[in-house]
Protein backbone atom coordinates (compact mmCIF):
# COMPACT_ATOMS: atom_id res chain seq x y z
CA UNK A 1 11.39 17.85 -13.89
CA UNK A 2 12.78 15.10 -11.35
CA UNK A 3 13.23 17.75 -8.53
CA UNK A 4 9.46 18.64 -9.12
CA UNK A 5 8.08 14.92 -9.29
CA UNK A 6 10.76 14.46 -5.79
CA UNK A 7 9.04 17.99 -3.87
CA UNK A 8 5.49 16.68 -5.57
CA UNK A 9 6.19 13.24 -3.58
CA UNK A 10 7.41 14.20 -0.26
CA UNK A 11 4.29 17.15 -0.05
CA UNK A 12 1.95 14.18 -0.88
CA UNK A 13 3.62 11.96 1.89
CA UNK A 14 3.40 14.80 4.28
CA UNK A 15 -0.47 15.23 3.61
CA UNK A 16 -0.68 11.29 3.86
CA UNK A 17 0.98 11.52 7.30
CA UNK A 18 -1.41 14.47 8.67
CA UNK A 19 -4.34 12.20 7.67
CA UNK A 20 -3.62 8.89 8.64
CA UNK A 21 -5.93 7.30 11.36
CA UNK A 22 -4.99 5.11 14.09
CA UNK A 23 -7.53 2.38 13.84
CA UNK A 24 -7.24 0.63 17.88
CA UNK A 25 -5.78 1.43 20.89
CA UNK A 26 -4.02 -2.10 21.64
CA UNK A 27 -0.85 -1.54 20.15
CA UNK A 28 0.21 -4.08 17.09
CA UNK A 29 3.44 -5.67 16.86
CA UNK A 30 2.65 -7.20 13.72
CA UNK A 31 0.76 -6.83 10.18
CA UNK A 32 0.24 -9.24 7.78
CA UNK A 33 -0.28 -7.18 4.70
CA UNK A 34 -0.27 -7.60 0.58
CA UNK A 35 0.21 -4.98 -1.77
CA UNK A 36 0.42 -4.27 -5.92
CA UNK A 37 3.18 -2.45 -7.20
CA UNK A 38 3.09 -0.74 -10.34
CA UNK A 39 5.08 2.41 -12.10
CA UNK A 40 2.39 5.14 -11.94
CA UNK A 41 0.09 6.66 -9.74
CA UNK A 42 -2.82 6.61 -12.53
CA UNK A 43 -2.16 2.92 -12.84
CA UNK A 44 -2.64 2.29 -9.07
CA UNK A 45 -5.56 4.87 -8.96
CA UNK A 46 -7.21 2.39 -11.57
CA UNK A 47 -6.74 -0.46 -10.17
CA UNK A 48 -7.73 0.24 -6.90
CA UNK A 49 -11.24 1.90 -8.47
CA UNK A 50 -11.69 -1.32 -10.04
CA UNK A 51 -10.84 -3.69 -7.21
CA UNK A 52 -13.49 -1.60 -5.15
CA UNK A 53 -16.43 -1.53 -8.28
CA UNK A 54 -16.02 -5.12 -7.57
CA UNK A 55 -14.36 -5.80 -11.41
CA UNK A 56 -11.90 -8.43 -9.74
CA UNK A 57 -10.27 -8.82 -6.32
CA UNK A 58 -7.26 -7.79 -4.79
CA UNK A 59 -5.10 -10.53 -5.51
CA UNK A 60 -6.52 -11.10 -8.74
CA UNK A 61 -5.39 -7.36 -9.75
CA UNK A 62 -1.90 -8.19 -8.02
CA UNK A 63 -1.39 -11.63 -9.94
CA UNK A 64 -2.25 -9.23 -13.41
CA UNK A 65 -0.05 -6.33 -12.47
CA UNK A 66 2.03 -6.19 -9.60
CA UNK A 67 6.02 -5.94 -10.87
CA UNK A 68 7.10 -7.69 -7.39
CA UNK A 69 7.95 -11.12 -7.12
CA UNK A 70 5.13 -11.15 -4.35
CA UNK A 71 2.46 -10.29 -7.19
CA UNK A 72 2.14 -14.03 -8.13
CA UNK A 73 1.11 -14.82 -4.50
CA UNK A 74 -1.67 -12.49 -4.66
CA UNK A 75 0.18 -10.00 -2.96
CA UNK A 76 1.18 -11.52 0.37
CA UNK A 77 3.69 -10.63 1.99
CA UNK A 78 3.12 -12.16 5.14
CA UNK A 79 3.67 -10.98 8.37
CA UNK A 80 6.07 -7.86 9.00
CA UNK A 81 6.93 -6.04 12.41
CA UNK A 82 7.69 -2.31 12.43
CA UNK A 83 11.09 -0.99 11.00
CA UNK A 84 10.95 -4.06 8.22
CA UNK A 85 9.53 -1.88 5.50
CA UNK A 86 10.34 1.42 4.00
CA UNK A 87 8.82 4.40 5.77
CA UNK A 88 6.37 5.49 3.98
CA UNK A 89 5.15 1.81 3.25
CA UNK A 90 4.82 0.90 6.75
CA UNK A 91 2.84 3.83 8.01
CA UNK A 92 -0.05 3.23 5.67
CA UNK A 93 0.32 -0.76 6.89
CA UNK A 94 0.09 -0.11 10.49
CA UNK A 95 -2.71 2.50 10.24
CA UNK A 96 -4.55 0.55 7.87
CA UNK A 97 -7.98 -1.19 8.74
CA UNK A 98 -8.01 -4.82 7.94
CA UNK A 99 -9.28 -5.52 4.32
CA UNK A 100 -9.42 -1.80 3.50
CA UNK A 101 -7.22 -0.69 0.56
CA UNK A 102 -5.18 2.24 0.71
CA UNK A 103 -4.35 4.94 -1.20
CA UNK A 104 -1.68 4.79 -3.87
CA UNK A 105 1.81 4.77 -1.88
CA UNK A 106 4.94 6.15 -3.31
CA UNK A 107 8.22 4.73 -2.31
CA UNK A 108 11.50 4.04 -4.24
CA UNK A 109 10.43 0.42 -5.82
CA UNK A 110 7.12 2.62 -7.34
CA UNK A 111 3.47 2.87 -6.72
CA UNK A 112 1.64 0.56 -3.80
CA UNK A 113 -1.70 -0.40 -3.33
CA UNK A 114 -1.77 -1.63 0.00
CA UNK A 115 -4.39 -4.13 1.59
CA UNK A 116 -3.52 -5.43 5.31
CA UNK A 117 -5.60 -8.94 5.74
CA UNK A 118 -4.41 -9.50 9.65
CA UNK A 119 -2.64 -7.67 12.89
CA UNK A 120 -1.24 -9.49 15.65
């Protein structure tokens, strides 16, 4: 069962990677992102649908649910250059639109819901 959730994962990464977006030509050193991490895709799926039915915002959601220390700060987690986050965390980040939320994220900490407020 764990080798099918792992080959499940990394197929769903690789379609993530053939349909990201780059959103501007200027290249950015920098994001400034915040995120909600939770155990379960279905979770994140749920909370994201909410967040964009307009039920609560982001950092409301993250203060209720997110399981990082970051969670109680709305999500924040500042500013971040390339190579300071996991892989798979820091393509969505850098491809992201400003105040757009992503797509649940797997990683090894869990589930992300990602939602980058600035680029520099």
């Amino acid at each position: 069962m764990k080798k099918l959730l792992l080959y499940l994962s990394i197929a769903f990464l690789f379609i993530i990677g053939l349909n990201h977006r780059v959103v501007a030509d200027v290249p950015v050193t920098e994001v400034r992102a915040s995120h909600i991490l939770v155990n379960n895709y279905y979770q994140a799926e749920q909370i994201r649908k909410s967040i964009i039915d307009g039920e609560g915002s982001f950092e409301e959601y993250a203060k209720m649910y997110s399981s990082c220390p970051s969670g109680q700060k709305g999500g924040d987690l500042g500013y971040f250059r390339r190579g300071q986050m996991v892989p798979q965390f820091e393509v969505q980040a850098f491809n992201l639109p400003v105040g757009e939320i992503s797509k649940p994220v797997w990683t090894q900490f869990g589930w992300h819901l990602i939602k980058v407020t600035d680029r520099r």
